[in-house]
C-alpha atoms as a PDB file:
ATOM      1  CA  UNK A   1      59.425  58.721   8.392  1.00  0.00           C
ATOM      2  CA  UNK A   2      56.279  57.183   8.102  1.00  0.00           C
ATOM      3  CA  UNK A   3      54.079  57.155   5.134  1.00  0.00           C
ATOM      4  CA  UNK A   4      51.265  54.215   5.369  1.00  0.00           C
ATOM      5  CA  UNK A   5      48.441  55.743   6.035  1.00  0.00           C
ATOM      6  CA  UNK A   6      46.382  54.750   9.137  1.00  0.00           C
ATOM      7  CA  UNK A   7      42.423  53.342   9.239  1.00  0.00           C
ATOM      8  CA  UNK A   8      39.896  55.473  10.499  1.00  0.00           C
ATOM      9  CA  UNK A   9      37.606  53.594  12.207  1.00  0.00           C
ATOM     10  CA  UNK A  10      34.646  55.980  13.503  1.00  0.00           C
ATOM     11  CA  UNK A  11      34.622  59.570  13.090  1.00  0.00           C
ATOM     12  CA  UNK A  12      31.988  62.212  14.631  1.00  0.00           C
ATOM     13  CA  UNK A  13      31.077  65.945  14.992  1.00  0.00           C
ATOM     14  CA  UNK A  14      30.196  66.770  18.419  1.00  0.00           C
ATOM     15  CA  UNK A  15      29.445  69.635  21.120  1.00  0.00           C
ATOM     16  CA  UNK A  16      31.512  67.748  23.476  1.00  0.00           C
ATOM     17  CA  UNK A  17      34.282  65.273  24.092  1.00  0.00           C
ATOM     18  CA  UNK A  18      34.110  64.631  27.862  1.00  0.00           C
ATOM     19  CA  UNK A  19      37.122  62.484  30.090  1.00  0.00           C
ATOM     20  CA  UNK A  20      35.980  60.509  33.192  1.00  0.00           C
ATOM     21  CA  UNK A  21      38.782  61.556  35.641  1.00  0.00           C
ATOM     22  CA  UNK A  22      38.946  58.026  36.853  1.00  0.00           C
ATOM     23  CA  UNK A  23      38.947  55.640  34.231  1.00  0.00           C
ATOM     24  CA  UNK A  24      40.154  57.763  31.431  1.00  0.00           C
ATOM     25  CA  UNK A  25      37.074  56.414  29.127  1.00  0.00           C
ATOM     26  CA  UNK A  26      35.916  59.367  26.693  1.00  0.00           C
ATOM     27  CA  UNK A  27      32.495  60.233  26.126  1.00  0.00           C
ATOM     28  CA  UNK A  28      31.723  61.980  22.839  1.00  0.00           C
ATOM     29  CA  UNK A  29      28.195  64.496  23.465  1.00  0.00           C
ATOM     30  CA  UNK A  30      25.921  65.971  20.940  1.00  0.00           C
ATOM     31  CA  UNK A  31      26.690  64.065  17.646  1.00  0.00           C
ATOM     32  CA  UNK A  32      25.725  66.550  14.852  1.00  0.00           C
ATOM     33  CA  UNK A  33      25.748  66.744  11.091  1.00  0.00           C
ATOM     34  CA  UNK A  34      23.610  69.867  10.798  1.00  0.00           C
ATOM     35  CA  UNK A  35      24.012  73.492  11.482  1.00  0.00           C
ATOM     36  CA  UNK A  36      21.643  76.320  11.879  1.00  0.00           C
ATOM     37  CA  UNK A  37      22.312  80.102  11.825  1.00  0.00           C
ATOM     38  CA  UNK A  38      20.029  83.097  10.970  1.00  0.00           C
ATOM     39  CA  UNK A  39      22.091  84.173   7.864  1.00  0.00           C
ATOM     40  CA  UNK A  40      25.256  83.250   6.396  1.00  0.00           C
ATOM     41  CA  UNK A  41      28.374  83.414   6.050  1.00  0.00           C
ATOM     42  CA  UNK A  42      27.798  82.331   9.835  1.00  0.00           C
ATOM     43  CA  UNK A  43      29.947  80.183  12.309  1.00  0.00           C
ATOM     44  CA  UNK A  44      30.133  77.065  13.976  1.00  0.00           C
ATOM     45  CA  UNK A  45      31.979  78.922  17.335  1.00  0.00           C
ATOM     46  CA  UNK A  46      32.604  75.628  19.482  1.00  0.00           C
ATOM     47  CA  UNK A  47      32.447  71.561  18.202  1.00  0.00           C
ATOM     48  CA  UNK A  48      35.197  68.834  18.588  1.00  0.00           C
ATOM     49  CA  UNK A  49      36.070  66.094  15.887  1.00  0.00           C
ATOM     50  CA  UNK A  50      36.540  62.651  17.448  1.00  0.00           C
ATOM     51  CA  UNK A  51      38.192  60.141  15.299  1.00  0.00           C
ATOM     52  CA  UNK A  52      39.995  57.140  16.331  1.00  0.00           C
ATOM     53  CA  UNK A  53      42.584  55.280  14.013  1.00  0.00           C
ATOM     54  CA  UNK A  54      44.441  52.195  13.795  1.00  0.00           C
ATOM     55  CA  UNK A  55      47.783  51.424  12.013  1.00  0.00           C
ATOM     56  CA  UNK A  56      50.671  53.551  12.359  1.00  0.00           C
ATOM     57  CA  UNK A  57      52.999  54.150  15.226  1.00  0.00           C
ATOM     58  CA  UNK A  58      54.120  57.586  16.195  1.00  0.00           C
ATOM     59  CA  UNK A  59      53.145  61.288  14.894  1.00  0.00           C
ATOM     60  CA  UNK A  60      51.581  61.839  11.832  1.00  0.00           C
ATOM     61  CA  UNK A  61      50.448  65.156  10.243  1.00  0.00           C
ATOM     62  CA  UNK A  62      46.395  65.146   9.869  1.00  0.00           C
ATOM     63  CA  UNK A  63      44.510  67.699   7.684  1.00  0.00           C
ATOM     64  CA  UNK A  64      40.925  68.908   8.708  1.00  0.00           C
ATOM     65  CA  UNK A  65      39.169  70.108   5.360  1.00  0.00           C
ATOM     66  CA  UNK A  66      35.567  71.568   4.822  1.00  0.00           C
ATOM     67  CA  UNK A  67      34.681  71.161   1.285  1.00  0.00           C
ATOM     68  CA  UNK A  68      31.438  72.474  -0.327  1.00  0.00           C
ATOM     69  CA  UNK A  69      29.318  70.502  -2.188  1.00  0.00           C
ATOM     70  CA  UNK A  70      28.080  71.727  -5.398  1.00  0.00           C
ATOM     71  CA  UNK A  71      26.238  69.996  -8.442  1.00  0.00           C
ATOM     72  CA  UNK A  72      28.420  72.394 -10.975  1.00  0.00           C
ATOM     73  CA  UNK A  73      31.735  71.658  -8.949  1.00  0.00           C
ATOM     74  CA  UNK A  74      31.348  68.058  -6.984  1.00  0.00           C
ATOM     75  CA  UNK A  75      34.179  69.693  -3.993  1.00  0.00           C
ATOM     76  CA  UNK A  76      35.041  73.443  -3.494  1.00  0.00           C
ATOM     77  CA  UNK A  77      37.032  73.793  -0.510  1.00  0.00           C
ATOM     78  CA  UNK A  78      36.249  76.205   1.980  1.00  0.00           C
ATOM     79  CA  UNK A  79      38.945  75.630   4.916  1.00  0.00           C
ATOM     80  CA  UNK A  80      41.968  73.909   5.901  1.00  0.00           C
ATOM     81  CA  UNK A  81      43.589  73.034   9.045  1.00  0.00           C
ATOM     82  CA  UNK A  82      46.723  71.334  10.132  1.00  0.00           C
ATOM     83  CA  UNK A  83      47.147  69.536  12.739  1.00  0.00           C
ATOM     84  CA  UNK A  84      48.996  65.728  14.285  1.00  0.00           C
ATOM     85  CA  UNK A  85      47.940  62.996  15.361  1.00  0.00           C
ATOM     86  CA  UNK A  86      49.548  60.884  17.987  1.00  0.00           C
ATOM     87  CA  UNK A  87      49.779  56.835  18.648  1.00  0.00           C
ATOM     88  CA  UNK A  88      51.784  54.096  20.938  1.00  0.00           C
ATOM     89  CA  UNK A  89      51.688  51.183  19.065  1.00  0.00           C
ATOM     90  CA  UNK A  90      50.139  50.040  15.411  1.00  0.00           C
ATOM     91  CA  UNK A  91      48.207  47.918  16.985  1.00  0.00           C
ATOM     92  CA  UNK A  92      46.828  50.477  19.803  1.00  0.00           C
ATOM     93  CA  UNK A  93      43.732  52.644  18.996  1.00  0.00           C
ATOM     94  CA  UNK A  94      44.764  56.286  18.747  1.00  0.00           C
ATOM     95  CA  UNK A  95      42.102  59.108  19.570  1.00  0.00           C
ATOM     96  CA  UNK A  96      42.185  62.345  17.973  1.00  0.00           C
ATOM     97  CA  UNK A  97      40.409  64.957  19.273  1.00  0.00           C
ATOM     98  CA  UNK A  98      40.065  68.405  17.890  1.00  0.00           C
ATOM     99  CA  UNK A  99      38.438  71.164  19.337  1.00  0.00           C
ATOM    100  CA  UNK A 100      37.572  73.695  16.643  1.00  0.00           C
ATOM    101  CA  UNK A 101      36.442  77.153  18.369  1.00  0.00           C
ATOM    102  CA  UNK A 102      35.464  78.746  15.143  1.00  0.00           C
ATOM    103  CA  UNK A 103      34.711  77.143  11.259  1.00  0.00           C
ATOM    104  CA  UNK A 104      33.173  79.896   8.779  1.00  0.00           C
ATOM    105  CA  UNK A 105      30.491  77.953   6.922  1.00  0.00           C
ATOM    106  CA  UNK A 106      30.427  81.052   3.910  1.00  0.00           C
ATOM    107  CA  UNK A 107      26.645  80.076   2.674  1.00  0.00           C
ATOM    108  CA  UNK A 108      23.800  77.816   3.380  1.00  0.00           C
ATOM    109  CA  UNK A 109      24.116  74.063   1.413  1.00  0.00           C
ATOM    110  CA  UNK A 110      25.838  70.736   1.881  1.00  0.00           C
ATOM    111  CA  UNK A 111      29.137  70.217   3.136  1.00  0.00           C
ATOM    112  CA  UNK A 112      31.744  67.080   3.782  1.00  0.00           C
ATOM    113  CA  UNK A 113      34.364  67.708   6.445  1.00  0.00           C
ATOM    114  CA  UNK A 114      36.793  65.252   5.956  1.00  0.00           C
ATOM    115  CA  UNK A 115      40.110  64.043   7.391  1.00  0.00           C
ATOM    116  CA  UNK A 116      43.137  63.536   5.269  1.00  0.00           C
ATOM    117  CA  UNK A 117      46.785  62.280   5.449  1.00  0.00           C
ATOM    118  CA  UNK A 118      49.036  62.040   3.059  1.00  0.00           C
ATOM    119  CA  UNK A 119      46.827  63.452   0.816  1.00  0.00           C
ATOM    120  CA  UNK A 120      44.368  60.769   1.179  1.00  0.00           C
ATOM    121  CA  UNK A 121      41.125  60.540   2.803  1.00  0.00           C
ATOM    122  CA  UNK A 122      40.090  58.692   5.814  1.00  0.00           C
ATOM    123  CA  UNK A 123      37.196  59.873   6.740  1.00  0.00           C
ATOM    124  CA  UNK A 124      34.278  62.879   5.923  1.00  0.00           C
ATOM    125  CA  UNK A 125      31.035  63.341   7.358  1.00  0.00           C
ATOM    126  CA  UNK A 126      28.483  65.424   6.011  1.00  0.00           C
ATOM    127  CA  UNK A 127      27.721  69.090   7.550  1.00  0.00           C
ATOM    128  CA  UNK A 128      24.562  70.248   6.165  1.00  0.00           C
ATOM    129  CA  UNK A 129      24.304  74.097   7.334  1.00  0.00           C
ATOM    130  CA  UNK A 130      21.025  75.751   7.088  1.00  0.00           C
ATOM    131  CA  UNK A 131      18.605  78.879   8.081  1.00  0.00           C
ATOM    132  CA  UNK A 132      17.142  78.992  11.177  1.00  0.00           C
ATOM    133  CA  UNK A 133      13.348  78.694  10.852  1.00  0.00           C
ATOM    134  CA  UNK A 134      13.747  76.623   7.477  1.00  0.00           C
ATOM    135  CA  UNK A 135      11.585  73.659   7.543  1.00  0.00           C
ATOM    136  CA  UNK A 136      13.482  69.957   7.715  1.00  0.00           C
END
């Protein structure tokens, strides 16, 4: 079993990750890193993460975790989900894509979403959820 743990060379949040039938080249639409509802708790219903990593051979577990960010407690988390990642070669770029249909985001604040495995990180980005008509 394998237990080096990969590089994570880009990561995004995004409405869309989109396939060109013909030449198999992805297309990753609507980078985000904020959120907007009229109250919380409130949902994301529908984004993809889009990571590609370098490194291992094979299937490895991955873990998807929202953590909130808090000045009293640096990282609360909020969610977990498990899921694998797949690649052909350790020297061939592997693409994860996840689509998640629903995240609870429990309150308003800063976020990190971040991608673990092993039990170490390989990548976060920031999710900053807010209220709708809240100025910038």
């Amino acid at each position: 079993m394998q237990t080096k743990v990969p590089e994570c060379v880009s990561m995004a949040l995004c409405g869309e990750v989109w396939t060109d039938p013909a030449s198999g080249k992805k297309s990753v639409i609507g980078i985000f890193e904020d959120t907007w509802a009229r109250r919380y708790p409130g949902a994301i219903t529908k984004f993809w993460i889009f990571a590609e990593l370098l490194g291992f051979a094979g299937k490895l577990p991955i873990t998807v975790r929202l953590y909130r960010r808090r000045e009293e407690h640096p990282l609360e988390e909020v969610s977990r989900l498990e899921a694998h990642v797949y690649s052909k070669g350790v020297d061939v770029l592997a693409r994860f894509e996840l689509e998640i249909r629903e995240l609870l985001i429990p309150e308003a604040g800063a976020y990190l979403l971040a991608l673990e495995i092993f039990g170490t990180r390989i990548a976060a980005r920031r999710l900053l959820a807010r209220v709708r008509g809240e100025s910038s």
